[in-house]
C-alpha atoms as a PDB file:
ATOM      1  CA  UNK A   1       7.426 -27.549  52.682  1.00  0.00           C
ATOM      2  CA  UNK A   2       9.555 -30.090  50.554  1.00  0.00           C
ATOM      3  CA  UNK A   3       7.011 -32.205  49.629  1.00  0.00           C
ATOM      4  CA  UNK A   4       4.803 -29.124  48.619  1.00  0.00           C
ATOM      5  CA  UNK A   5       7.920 -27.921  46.244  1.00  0.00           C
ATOM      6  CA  UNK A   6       8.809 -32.005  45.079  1.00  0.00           C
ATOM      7  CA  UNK A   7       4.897 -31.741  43.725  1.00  0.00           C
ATOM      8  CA  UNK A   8       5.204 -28.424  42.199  1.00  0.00           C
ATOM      9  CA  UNK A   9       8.328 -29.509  40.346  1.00  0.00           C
ATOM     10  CA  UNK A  10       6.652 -32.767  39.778  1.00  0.00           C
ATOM     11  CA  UNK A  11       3.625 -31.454  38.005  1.00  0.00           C
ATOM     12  CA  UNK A  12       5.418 -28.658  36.205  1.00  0.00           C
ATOM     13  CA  UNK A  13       8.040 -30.753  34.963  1.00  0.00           C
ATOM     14  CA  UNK A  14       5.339 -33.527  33.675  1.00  0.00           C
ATOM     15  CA  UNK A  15       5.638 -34.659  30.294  1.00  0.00           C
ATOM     16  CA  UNK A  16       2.786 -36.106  28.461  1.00  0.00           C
ATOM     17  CA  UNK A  17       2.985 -38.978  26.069  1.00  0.00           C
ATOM     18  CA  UNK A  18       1.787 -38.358  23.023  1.00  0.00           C
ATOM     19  CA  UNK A  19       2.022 -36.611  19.639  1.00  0.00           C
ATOM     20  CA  UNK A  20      -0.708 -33.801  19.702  1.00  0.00           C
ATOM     21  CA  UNK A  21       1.892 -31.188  19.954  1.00  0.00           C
ATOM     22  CA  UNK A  22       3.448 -32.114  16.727  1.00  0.00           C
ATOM     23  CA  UNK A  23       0.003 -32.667  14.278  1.00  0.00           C
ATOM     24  CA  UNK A  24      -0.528 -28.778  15.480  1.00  0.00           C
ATOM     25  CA  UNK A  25       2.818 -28.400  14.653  1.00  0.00           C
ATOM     26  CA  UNK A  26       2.758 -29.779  11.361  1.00  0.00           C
ATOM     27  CA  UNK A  27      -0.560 -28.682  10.867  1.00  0.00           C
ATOM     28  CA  UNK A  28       0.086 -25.331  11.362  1.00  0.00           C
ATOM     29  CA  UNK A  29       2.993 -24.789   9.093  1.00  0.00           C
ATOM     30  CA  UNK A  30       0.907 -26.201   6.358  1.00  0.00           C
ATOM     31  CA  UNK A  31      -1.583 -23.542   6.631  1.00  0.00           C
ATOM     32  CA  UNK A  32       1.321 -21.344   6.429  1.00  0.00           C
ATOM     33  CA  UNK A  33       2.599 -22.442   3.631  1.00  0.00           C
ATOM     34  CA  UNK A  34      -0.835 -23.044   1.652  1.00  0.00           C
ATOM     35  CA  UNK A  35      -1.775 -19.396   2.438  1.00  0.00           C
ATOM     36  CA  UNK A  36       1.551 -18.225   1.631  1.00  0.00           C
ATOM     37  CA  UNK A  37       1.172 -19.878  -1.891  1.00  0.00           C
ATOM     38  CA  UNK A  38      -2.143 -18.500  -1.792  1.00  0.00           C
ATOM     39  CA  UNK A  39      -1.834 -14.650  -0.960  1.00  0.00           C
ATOM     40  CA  UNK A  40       1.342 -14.452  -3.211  1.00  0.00           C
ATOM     41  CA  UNK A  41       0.123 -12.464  -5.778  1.00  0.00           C
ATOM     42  CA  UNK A  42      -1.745 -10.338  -3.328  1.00  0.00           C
ATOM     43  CA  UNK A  43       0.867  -9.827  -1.014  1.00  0.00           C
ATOM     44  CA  UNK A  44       3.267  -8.672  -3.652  1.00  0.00           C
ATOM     45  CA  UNK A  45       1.166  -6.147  -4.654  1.00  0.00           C
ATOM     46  CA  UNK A  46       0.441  -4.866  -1.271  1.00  0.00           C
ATOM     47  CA  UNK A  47       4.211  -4.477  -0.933  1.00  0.00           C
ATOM     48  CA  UNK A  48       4.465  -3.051  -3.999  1.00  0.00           C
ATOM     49  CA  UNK A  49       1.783  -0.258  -3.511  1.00  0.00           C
ATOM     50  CA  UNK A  50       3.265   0.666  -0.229  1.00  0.00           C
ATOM     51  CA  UNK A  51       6.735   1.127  -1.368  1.00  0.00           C
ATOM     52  CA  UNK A  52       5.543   3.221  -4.276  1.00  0.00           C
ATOM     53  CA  UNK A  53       3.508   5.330  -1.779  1.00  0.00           C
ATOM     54  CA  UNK A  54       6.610   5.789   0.516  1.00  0.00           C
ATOM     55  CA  UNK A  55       8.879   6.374  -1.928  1.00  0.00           C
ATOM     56  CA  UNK A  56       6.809   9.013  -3.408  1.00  0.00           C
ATOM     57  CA  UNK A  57       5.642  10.407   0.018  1.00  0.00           C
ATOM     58  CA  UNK A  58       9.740  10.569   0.812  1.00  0.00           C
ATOM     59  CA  UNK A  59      10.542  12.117  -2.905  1.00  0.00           C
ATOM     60  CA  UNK A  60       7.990  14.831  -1.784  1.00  0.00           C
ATOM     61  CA  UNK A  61       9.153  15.537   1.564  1.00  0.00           C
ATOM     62  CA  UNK A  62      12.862  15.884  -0.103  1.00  0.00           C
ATOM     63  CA  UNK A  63      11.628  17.982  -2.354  1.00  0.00           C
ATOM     64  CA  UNK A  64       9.837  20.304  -0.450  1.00  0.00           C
ATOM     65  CA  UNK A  65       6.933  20.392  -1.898  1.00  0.00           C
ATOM     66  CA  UNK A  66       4.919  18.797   0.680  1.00  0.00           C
ATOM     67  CA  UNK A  67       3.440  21.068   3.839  1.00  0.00           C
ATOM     68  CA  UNK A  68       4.082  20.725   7.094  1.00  0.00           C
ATOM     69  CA  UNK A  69       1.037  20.718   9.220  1.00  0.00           C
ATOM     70  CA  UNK A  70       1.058  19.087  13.007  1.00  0.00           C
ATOM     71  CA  UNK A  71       3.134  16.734  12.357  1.00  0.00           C
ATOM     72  CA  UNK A  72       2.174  15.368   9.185  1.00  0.00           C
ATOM     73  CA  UNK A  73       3.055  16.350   5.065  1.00  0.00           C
ATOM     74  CA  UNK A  74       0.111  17.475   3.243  1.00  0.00           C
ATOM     75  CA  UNK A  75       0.998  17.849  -0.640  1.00  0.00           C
END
């Protein structure tokens, strides 16, 4: 039974030379970052448009002018 867990740890606990982990690293974050420079003018505006819709959906509810039906406010 010790030898079975010393080769479980063994193989678990193996660490593979190498540096394939870190180009998919790297790679990775610069497909982050090129979309994020990318999609910043049309991620703004996504935010944008659904703050504006909140804060007029809350503005409504506030107000009262919205109805309440199951749930949900129906102007």
């Amino acid at each position: 039974m010790n030898k079975i867990t010393e080769k479980i740890k063994k193989t678990l606990l193996n660490k593979e030379e190498g540096i394939d982990g870190i180009l998919v690293t790297i790679g990775l974050c610069i497909i982050a970052l090129v979309l994020c420079v990318v999609m910043k003018d049309a991620l703004a505006a996504f935010i944008q448009s659904i703050t504006a819709s909140m804060t007029q959906r809350a503005q409504e509810i506030l107000s009262g002018t919205g109805a309440f039906i199951a749930g949900t406010f129906y102007v």
